[in-house]
Protein backbone atom coordinates (compact mmCIF):
# COMPACT_ATOMS: atom_id res chain seq x y z
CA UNK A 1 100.42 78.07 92.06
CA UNK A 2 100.70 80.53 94.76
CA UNK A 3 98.15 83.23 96.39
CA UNK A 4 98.23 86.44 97.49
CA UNK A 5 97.21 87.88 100.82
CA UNK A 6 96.66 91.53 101.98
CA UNK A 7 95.72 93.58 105.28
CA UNK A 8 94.39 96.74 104.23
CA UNK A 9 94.48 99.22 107.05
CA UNK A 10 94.01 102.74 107.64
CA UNK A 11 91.77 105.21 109.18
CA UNK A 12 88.33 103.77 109.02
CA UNK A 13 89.75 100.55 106.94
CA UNK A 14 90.54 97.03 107.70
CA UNK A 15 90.59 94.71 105.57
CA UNK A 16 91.98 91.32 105.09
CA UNK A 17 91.91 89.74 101.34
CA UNK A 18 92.70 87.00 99.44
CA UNK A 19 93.78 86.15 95.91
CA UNK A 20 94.67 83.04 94.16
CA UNK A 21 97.41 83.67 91.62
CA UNK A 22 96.77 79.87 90.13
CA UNK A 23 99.36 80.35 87.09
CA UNK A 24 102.06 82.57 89.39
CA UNK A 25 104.79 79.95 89.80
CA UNK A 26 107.62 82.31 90.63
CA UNK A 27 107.45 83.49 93.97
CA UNK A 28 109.16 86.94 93.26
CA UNK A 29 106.35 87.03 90.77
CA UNK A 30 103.89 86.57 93.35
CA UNK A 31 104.95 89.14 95.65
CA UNK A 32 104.71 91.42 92.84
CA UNK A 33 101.67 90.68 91.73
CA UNK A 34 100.18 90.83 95.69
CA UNK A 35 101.95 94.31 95.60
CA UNK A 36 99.86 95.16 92.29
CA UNK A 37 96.55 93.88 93.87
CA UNK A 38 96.92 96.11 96.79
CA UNK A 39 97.30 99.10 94.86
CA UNK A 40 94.29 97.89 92.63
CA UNK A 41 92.54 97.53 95.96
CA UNK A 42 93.42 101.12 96.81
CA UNK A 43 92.84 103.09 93.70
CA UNK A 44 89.25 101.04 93.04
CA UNK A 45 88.02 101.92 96.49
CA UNK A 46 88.82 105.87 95.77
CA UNK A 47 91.72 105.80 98.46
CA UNK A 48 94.05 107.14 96.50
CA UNK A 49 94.24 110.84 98.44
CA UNK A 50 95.27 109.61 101.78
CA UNK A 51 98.74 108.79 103.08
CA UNK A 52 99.41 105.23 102.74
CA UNK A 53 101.98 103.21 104.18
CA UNK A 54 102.39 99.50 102.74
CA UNK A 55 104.57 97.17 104.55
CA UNK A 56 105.95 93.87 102.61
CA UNK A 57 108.30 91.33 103.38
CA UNK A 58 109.35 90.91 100.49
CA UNK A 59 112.89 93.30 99.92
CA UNK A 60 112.69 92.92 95.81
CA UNK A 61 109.39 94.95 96.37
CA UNK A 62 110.78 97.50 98.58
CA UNK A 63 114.04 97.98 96.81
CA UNK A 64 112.57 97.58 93.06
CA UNK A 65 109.81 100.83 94.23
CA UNK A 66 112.37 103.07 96.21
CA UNK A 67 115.01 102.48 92.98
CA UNK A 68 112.25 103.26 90.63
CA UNK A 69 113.57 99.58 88.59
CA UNK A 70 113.81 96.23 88.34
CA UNK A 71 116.69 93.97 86.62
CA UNK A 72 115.20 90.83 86.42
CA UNK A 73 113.30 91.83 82.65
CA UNK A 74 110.21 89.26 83.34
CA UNK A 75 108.84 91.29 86.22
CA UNK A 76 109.60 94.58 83.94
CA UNK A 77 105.88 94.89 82.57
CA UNK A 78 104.31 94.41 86.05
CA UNK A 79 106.53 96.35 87.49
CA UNK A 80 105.74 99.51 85.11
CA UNK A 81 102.07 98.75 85.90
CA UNK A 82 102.94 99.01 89.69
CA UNK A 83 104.85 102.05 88.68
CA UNK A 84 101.98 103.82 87.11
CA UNK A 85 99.90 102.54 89.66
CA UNK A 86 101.86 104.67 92.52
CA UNK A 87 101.59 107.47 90.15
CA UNK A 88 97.98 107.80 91.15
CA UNK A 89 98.44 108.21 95.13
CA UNK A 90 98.65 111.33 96.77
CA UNK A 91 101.35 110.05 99.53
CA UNK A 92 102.62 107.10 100.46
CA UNK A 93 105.45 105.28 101.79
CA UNK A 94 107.03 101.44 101.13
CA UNK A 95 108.19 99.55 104.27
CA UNK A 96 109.96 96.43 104.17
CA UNK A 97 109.39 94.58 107.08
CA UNK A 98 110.80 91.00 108.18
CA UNK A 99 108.54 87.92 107.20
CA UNK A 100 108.00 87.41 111.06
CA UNK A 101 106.32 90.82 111.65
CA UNK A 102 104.26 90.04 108.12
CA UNK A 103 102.16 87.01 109.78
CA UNK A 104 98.80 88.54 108.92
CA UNK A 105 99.11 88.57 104.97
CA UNK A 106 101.65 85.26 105.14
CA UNK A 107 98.67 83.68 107.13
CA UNK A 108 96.26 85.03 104.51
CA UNK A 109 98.28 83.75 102.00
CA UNK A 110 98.62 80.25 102.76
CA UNK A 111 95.15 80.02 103.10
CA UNK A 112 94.36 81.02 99.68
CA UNK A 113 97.07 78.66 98.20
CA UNK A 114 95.58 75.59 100.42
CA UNK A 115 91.61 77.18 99.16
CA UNK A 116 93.26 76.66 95.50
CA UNK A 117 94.70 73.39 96.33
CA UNK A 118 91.50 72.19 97.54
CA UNK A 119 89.66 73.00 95.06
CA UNK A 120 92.10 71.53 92.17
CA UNK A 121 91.61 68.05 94.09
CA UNK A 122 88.06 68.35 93.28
């Protein structure tokens, strides 16, 4: 079980979001799959033709997108999604940034795996 959290910002956005990956046991998996969501966010809210920036923690993100692959052959199908994905932005740029600086989506995060846990008690 893990979750995914986001801070979309931008000019005239901000946005903080939350998704439960219930079944995402890996955590490499999950940042993936976070990564994914964002862009989903993007391209279904027609932001496509600005300049983006997206800053992750997470350096298998960062490192996977600037080489254009993965190794690690589970992550290979999301990772040509995320890759397809990117094709539909105008501009944008990948920033890794250390966990510490990353305390808005980590926050976010955490609050949609305790939400999940909660709600499995139930």
């Amino acid at each position: 079980m893990a979750g995914a959290g986001l801070v979309v910002t931008g000019e005239g956005i901000y946005e903080q979001l939350l998704f439960p990956l219930p079944q995402t046991t890996d955590n490499h998996l999950a940042e993936l799959q976070a990564f994914s969501l964002a862009l989903n966010w993007v391209i279904e809210n027609k932001h496509t033709e600005q300049y983006l920036l997206f800053y992750t923690d997470s350096q298998l993100v960062s490192q996977s997108i600037k080489k254009e692959r993965i190794k690690n052959t589970d992550y290979q199908p999301i990772f040509a999604s995320i890759l397809d994905s990117l094709r539909a932005l105008h501009l944008y740029e990948v920033i890794w940034i250390p966990e510490k600086e990353n305390r808005g989506a980590d926050n976010l995060a955490k609050q949609s795996l305790a939400k999940q846990r909660k709600n499995k008690k139930r």
